[in-house]
PDB file of N, CA and C in Angstrom:
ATOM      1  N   UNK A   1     157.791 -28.486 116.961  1.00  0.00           N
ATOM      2  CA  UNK A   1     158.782 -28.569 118.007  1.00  0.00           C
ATOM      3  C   UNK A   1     160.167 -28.193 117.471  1.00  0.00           C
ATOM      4  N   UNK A   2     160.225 -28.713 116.334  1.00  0.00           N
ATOM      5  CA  UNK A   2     161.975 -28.036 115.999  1.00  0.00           C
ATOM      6  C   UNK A   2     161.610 -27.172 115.077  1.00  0.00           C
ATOM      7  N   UNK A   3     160.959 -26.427 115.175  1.00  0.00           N
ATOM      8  CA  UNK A   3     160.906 -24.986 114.886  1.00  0.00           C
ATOM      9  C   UNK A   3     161.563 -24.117 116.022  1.00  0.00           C
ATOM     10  N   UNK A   4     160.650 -24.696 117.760  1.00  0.00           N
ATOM     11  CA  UNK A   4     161.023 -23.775 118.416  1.00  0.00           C
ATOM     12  C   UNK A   4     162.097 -24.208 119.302  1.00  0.00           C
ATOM     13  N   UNK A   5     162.293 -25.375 119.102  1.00  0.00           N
ATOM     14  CA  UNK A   5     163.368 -25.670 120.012  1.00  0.00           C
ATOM     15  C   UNK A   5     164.673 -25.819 119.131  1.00  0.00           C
ATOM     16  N   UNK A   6     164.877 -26.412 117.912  1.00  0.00           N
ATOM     17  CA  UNK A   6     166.357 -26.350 117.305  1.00  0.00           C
ATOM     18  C   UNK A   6     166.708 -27.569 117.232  1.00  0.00           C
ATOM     19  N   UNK A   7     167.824 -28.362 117.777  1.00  0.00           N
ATOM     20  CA  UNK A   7     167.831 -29.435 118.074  1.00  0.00           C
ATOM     21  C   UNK A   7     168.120 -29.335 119.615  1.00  0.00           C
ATOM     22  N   UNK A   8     167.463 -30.728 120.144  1.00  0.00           N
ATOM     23  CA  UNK A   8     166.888 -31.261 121.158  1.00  0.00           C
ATOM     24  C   UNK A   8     166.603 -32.771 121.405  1.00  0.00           C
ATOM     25  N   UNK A   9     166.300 -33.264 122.869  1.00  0.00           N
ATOM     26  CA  UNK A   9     165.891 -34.332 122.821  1.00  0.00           C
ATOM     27  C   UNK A   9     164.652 -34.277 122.903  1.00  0.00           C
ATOM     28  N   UNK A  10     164.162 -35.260 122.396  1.00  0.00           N
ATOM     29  CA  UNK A  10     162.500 -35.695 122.598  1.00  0.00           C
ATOM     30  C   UNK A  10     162.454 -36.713 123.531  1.00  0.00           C
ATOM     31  N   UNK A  11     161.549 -36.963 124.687  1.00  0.00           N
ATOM     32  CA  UNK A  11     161.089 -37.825 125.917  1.00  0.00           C
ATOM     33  C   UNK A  11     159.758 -38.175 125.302  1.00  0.00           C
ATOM     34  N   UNK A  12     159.902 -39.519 125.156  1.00  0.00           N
ATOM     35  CA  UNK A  12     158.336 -40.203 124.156  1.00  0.00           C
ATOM     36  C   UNK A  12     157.862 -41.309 125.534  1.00  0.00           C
ATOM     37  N   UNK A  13     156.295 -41.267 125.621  1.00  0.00           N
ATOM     38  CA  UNK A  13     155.436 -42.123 126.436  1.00  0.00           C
ATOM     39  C   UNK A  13     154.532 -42.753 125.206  1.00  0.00           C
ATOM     40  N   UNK A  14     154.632 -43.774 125.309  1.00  0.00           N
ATOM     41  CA  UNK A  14     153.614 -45.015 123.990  1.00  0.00           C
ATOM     42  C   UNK A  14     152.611 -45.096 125.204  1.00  0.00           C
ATOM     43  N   UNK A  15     151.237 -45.246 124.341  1.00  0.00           N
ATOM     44  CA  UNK A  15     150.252 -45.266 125.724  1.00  0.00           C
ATOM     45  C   UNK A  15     149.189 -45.987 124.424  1.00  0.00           C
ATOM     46  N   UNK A  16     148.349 -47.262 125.593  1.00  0.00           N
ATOM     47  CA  UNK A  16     147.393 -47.300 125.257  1.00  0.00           C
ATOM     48  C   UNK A  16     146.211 -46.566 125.468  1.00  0.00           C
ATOM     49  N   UNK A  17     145.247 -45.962 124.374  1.00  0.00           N
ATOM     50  CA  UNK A  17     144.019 -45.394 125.098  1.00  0.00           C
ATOM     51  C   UNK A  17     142.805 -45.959 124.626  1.00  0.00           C
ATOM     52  N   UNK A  18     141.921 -45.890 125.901  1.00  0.00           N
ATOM     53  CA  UNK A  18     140.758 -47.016 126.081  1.00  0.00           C
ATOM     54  C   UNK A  18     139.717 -46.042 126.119  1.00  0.00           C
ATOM     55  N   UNK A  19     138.266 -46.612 126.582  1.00  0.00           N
ATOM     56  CA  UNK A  19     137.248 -45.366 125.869  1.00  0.00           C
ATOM     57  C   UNK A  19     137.005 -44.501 128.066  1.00  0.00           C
ATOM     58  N   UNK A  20     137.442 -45.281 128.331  1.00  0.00           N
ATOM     59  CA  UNK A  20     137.377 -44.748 129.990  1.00  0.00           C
ATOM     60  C   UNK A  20     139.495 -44.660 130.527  1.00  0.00           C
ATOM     61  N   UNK A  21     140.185 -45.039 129.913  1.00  0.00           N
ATOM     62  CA  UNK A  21     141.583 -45.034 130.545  1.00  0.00           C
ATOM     63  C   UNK A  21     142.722 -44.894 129.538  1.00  0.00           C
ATOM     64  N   UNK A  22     143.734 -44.255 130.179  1.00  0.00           N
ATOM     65  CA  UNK A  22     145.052 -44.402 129.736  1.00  0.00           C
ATOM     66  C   UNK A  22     146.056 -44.997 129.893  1.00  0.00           C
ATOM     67  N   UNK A  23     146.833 -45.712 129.511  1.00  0.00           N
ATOM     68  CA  UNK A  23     147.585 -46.671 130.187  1.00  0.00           C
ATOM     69  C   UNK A  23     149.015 -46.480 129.207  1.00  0.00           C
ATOM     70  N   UNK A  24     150.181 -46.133 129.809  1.00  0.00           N
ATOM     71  CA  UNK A  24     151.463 -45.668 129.714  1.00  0.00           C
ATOM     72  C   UNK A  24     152.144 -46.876 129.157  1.00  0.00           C
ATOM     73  N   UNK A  25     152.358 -47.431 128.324  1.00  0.00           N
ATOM     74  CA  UNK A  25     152.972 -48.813 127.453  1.00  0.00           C
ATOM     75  C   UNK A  25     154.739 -49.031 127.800  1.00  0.00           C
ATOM     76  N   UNK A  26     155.158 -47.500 127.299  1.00  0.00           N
ATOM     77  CA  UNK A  26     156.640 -47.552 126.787  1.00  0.00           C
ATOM     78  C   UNK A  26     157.476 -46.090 126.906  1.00  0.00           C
ATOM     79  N   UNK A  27     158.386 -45.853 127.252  1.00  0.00           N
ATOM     80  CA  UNK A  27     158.791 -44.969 127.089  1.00  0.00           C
ATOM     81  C   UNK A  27     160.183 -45.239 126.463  1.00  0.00           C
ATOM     82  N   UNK A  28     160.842 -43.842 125.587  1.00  0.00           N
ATOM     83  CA  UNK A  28     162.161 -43.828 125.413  1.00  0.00           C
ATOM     84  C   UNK A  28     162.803 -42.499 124.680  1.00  0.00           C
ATOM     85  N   UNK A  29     163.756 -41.982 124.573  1.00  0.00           N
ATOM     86  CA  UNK A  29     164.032 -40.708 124.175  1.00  0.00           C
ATOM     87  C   UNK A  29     164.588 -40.959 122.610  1.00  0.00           C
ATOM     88  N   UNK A  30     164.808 -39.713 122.166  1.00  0.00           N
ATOM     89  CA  UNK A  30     165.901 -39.774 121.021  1.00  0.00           C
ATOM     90  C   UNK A  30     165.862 -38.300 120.715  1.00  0.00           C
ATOM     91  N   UNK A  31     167.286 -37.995 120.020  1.00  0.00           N
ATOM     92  CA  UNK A  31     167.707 -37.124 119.435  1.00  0.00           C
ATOM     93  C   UNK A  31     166.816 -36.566 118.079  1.00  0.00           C
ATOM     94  N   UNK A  32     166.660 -34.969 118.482  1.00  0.00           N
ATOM     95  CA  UNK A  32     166.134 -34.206 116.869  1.00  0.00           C
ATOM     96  C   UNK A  32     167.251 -33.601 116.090  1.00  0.00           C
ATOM     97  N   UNK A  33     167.802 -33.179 115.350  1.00  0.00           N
ATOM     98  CA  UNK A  33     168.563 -32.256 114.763  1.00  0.00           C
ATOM     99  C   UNK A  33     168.144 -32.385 113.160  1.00  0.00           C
ATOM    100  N   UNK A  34     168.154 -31.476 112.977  1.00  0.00           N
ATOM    101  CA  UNK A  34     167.588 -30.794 111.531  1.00  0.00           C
ATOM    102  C   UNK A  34     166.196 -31.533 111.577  1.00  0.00           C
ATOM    103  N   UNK A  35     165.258 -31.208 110.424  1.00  0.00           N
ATOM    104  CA  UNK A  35     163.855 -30.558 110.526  1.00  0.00           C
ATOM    105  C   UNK A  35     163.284 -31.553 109.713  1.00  0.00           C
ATOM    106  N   UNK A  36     164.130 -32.673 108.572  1.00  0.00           N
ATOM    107  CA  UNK A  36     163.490 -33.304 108.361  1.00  0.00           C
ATOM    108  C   UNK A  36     163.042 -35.011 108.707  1.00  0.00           C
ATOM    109  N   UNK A  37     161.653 -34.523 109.537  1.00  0.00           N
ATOM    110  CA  UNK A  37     161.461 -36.084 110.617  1.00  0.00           C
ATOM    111  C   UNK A  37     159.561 -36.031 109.856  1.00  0.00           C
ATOM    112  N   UNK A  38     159.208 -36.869 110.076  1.00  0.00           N
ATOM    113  CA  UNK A  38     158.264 -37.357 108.849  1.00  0.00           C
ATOM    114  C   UNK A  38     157.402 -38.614 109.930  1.00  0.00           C
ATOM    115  N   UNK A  39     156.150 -38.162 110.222  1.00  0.00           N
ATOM    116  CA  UNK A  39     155.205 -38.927 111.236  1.00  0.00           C
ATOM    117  C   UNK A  39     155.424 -40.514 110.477  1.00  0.00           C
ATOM    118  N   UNK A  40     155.340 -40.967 109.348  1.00  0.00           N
ATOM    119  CA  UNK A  40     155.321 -42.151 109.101  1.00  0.00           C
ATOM    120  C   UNK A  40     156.973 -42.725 109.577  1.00  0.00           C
ATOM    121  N   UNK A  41     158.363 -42.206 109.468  1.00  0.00           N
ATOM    122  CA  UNK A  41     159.129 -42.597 110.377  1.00  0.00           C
ATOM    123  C   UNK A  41     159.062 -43.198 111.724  1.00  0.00           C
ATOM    124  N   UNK A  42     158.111 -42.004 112.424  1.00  0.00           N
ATOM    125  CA  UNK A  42     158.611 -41.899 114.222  1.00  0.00           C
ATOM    126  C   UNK A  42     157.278 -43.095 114.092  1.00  0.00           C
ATOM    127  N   UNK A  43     156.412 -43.226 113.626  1.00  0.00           N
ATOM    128  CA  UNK A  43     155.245 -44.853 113.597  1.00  0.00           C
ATOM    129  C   UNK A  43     156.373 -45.966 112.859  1.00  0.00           C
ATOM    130  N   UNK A  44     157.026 -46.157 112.117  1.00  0.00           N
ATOM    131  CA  UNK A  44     157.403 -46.921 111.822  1.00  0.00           C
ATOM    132  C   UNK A  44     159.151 -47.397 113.201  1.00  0.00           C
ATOM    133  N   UNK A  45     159.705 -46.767 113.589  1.00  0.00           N
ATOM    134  CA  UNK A  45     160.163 -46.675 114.803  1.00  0.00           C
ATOM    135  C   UNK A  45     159.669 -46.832 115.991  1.00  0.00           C
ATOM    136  N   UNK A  46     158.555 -46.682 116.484  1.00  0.00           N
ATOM    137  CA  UNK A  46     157.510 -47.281 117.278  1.00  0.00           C
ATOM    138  C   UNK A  46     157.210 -48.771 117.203  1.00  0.00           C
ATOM    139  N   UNK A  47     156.972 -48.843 115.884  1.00  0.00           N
ATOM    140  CA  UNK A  47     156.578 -50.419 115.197  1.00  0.00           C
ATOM    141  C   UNK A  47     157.487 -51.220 116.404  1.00  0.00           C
ATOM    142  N   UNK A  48     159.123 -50.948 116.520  1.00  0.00           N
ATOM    143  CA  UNK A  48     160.138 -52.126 116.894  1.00  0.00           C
ATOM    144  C   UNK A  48     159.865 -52.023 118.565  1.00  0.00           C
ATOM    145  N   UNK A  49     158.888 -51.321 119.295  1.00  0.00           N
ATOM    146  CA  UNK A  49     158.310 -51.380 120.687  1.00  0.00           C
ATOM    147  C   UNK A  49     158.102 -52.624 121.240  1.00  0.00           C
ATOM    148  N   UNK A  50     157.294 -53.524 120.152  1.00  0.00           N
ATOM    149  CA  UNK A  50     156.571 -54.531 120.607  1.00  0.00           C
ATOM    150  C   UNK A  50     155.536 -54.362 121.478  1.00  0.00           C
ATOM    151  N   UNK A  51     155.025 -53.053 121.541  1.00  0.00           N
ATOM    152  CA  UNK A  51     153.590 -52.708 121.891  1.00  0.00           C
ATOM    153  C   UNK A  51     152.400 -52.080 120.597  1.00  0.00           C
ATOM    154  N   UNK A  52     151.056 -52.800 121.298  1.00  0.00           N
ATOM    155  CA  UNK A  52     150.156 -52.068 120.515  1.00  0.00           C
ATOM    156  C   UNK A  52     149.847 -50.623 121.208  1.00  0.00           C
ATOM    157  N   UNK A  53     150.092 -49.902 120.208  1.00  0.00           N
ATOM    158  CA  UNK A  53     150.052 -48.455 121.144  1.00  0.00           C
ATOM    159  C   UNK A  53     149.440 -47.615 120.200  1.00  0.00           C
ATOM    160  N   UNK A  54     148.605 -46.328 120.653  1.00  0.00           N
ATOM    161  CA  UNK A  54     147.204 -45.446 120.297  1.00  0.00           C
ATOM    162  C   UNK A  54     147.947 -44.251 120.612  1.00  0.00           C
ATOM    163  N   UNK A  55     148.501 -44.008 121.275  1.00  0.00           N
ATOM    164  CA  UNK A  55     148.909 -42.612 121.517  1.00  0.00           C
ATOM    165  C   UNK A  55     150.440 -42.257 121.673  1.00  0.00           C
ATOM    166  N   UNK A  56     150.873 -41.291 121.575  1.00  0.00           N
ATOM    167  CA  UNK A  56     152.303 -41.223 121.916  1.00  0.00           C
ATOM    168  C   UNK A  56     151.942 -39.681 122.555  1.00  0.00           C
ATOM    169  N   UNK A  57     153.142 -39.456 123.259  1.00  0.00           N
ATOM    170  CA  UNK A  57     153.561 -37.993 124.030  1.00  0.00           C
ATOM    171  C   UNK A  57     154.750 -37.908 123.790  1.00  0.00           C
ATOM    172  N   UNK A  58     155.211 -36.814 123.157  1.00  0.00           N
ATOM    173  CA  UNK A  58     156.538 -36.210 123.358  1.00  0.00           C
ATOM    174  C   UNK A  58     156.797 -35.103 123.626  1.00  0.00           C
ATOM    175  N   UNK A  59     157.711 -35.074 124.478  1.00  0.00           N
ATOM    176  CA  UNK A  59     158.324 -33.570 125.419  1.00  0.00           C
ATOM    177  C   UNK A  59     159.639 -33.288 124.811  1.00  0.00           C
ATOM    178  N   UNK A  60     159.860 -32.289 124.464  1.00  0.00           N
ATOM    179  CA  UNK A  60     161.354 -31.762 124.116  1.00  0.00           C
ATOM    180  C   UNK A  60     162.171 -30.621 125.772  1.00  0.00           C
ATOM    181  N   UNK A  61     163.463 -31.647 125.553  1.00  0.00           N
ATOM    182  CA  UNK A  61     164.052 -31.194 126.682  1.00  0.00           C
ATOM    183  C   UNK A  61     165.515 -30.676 125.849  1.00  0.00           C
ATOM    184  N   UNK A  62     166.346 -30.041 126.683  1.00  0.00           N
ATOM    185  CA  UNK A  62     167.722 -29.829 125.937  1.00  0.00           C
ATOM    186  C   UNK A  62     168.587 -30.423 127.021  1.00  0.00           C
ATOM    187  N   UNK A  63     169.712 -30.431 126.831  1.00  0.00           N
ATOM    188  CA  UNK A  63     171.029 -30.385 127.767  1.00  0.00           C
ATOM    189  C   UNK A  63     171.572 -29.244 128.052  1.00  0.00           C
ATOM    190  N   UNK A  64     172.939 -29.344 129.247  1.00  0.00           N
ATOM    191  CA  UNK A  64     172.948 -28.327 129.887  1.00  0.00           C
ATOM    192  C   UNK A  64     173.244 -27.252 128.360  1.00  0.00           C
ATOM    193  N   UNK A  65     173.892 -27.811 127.678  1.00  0.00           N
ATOM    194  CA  UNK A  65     174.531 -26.772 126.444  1.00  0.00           C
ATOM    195  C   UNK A  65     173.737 -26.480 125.632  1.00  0.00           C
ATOM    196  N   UNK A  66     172.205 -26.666 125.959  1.00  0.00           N
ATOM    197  CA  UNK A  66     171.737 -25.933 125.020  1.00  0.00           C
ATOM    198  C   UNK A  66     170.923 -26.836 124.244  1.00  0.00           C
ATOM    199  N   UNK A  67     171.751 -27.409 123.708  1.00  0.00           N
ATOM    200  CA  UNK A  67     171.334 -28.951 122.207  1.00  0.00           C
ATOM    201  C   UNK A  67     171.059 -30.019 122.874  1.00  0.00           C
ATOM    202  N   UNK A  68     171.063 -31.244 122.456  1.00  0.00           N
ATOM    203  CA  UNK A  68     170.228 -32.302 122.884  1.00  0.00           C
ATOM    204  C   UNK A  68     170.821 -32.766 124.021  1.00  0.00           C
ATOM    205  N   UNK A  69     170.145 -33.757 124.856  1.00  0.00           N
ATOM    206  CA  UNK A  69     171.140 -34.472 126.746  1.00  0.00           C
ATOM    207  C   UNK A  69     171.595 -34.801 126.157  1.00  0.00           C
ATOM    208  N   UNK A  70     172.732 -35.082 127.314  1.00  0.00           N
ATOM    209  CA  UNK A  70     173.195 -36.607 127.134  1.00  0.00           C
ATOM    210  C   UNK A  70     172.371 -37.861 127.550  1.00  0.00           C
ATOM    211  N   UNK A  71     173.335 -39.264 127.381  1.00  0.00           N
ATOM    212  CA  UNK A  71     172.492 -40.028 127.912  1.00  0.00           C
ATOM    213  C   UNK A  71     172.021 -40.131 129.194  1.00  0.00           C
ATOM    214  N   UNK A  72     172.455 -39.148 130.291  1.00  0.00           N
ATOM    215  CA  UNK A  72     172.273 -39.507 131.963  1.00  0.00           C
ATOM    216  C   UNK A  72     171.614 -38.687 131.871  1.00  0.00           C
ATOM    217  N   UNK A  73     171.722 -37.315 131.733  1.00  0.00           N
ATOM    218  CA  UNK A  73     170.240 -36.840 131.535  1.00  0.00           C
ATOM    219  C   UNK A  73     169.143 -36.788 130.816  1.00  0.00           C
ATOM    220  N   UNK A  74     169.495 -37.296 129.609  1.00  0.00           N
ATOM    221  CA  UNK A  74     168.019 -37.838 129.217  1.00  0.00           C
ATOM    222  C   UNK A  74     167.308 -39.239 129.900  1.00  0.00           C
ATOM    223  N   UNK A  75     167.839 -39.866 130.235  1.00  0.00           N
ATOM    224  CA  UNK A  75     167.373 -41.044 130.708  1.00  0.00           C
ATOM    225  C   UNK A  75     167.079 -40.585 132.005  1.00  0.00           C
ATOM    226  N   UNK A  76     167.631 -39.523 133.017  1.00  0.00           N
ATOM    227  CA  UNK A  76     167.081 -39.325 134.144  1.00  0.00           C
ATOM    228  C   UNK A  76     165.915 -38.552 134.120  1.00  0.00           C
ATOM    229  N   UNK A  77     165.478 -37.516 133.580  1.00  0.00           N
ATOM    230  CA  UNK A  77     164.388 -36.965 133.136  1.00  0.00           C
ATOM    231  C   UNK A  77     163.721 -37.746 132.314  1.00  0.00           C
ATOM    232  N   UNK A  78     163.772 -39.013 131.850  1.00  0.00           N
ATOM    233  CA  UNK A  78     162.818 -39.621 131.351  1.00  0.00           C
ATOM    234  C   UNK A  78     161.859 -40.564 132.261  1.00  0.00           C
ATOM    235  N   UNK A  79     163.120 -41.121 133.130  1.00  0.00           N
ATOM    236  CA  UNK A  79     162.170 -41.745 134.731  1.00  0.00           C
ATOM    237  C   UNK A  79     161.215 -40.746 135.305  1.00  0.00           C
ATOM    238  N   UNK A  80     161.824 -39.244 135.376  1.00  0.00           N
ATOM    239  CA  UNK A  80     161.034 -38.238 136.091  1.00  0.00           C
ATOM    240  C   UNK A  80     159.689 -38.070 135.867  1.00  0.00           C
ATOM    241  N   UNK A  81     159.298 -38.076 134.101  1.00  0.00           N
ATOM    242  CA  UNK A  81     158.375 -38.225 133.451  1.00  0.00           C
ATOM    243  C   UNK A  81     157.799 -39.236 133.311  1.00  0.00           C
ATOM    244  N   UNK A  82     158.005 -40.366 133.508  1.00  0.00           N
ATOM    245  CA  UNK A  82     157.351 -41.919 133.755  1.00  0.00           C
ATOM    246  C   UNK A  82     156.627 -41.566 135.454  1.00  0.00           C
ATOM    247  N   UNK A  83     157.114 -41.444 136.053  1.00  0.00           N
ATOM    248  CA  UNK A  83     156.528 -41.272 137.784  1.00  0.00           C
ATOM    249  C   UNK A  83     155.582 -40.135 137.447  1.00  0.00           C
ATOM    250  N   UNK A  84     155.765 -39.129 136.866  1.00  0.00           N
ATOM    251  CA  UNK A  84     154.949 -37.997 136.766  1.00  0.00           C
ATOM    252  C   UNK A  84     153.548 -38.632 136.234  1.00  0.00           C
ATOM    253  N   UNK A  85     153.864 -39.187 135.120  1.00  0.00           N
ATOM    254  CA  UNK A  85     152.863 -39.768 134.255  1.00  0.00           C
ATOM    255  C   UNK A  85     152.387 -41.349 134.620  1.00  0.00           C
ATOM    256  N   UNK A  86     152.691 -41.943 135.751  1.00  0.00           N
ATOM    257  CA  UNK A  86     152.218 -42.581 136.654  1.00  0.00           C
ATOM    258  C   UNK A  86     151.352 -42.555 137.542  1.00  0.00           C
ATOM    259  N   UNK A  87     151.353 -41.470 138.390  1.00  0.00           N
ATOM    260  CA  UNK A  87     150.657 -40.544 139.157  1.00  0.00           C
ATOM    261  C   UNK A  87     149.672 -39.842 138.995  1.00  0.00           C
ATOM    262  N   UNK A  88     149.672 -38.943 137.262  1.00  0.00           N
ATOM    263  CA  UNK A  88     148.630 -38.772 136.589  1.00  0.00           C
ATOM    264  C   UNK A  88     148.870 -38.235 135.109  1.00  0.00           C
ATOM    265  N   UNK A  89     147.738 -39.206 134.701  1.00  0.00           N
ATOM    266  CA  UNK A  89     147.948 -39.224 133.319  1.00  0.00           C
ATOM    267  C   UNK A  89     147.528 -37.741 132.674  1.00  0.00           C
ATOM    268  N   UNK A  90     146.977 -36.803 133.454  1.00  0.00           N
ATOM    269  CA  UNK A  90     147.095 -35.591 132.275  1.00  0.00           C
ATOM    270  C   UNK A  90     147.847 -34.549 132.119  1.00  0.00           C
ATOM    271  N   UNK A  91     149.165 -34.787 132.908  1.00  0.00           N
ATOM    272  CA  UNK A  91     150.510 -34.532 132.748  1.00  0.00           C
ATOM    273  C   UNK A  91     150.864 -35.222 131.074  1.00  0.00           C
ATOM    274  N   UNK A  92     150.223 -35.787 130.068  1.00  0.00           N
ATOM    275  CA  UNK A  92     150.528 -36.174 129.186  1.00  0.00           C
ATOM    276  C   UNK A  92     150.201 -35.090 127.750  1.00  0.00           C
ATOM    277  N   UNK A  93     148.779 -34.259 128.587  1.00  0.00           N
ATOM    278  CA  UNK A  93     148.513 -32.887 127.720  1.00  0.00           C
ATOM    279  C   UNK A  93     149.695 -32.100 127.887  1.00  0.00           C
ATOM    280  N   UNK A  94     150.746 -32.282 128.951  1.00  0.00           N
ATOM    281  CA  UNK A  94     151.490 -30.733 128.710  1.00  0.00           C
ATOM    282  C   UNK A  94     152.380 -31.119 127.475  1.00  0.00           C
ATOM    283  N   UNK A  95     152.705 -32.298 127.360  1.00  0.00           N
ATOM    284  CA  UNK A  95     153.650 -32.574 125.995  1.00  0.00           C
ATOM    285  C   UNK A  95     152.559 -32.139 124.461  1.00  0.00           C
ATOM    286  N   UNK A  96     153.341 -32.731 123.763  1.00  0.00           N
ATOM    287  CA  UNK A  96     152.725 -33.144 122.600  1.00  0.00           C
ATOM    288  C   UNK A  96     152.516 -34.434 122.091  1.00  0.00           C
ATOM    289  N   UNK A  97     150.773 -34.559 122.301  1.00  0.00           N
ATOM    290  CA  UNK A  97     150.248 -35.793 122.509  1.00  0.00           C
ATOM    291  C   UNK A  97     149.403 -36.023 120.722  1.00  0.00           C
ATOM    292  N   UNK A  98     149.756 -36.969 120.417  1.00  0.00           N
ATOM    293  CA  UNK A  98     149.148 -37.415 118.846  1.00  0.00           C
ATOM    294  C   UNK A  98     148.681 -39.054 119.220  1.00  0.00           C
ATOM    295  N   UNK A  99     147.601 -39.216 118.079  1.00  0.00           N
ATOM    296  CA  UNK A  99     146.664 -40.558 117.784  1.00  0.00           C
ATOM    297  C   UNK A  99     148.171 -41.024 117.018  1.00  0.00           C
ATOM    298  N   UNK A 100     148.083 -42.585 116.806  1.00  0.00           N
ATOM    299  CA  UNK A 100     149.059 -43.060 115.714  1.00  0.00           C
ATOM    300  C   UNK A 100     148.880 -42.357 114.121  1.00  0.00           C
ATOM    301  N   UNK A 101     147.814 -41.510 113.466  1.00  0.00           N
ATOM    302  CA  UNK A 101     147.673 -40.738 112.390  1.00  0.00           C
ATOM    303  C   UNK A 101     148.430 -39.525 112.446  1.00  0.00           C
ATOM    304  N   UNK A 102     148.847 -39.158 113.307  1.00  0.00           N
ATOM    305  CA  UNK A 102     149.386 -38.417 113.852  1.00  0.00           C
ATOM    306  C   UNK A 102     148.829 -36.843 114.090  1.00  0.00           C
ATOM    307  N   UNK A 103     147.619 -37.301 114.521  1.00  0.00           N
ATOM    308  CA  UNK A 103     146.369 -36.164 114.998  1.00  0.00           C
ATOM    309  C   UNK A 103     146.623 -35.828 116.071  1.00  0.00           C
ATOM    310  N   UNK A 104     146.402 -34.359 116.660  1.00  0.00           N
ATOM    311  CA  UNK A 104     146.521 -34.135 118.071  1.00  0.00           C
ATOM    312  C   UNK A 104     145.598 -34.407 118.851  1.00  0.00           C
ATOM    313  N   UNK A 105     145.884 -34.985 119.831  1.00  0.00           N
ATOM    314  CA  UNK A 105     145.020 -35.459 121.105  1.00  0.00           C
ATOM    315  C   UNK A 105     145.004 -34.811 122.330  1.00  0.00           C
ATOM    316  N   UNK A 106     143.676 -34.979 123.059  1.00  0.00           N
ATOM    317  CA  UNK A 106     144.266 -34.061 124.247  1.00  0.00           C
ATOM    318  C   UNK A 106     143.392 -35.411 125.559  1.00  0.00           C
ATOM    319  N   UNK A 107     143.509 -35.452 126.434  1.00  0.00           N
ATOM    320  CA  UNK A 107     142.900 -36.159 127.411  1.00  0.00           C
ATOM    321  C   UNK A 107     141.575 -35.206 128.322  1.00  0.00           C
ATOM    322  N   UNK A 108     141.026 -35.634 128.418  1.00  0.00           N
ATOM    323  CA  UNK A 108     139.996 -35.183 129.345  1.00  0.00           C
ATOM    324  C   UNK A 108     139.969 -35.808 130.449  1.00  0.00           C
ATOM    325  N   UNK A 109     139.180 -34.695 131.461  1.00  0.00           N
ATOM    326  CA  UNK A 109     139.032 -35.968 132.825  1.00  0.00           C
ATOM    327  C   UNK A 109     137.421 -36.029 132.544  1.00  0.00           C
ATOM    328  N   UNK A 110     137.294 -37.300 133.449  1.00  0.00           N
ATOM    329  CA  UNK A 110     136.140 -37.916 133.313  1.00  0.00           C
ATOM    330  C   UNK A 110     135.131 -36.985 133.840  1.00  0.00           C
ATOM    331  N   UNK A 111     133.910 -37.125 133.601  1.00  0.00           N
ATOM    332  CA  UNK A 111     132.850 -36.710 134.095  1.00  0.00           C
ATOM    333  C   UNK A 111     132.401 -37.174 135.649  1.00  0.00           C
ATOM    334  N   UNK A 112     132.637 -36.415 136.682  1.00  0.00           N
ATOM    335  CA  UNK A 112     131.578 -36.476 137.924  1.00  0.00           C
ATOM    336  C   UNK A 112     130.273 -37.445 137.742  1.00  0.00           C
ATOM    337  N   UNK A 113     129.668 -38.663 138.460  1.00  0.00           N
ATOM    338  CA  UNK A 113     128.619 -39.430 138.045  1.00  0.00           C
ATOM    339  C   UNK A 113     128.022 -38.793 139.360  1.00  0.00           C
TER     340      UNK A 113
END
């Protein structure tokens, strides 16, 4: 992601995942700038959630200038993405979705019975 985006904000969804469901825990944004960010960080920053959480999603958005929101628009596009991802959870594949190892994940829909 900050390869192709530069700096930016990131829009994060904490989600529990179950062997039939997904369930949306937490959300919250933060700032990228420069390149060195390190998966055991953004898990150890998670840690202070106070959720047990399996998955994360993050979306990179910018502001109007280019570089990261501000706080009104990141926080308003972050509700946008909570309702989106309310409604349906595989709006969570268009981000970038990782296990807490920080493996990529993707959601499936269920099988037709």
């Amino acid at each position: 992601m900050v390869r192709q985006h530069g700096e930016f904000t990131v829009l994060v969804v904490l989600t529990e995942i179950a062997e039939t469901r997904v369930v949306p825990l937490a959300s919250t944004y933060f700032h990228v700038i420069g390149d060195d960010v390190h998966w055991q960080d953004i898990v150890s920053m998670f840690a202070g959630s106070g959720h047990e959480w399996n998955g994360a999603a993050f979306f990179a958005t910018k502001g109007h200038d280019g570089g990261p929101a501000d706080h009104i628009t990141a926080t308003q596009r972050l509700r946008e993405l909570e309702q989106k991802v309310t409604a349906d959870r595989m709006v969570l594949n268009e981000g970038q979705f990782f296990d807490t190892l920080g493996r990529r994940i993707k959601i499936e829909p269920l099988a037709e019975v």
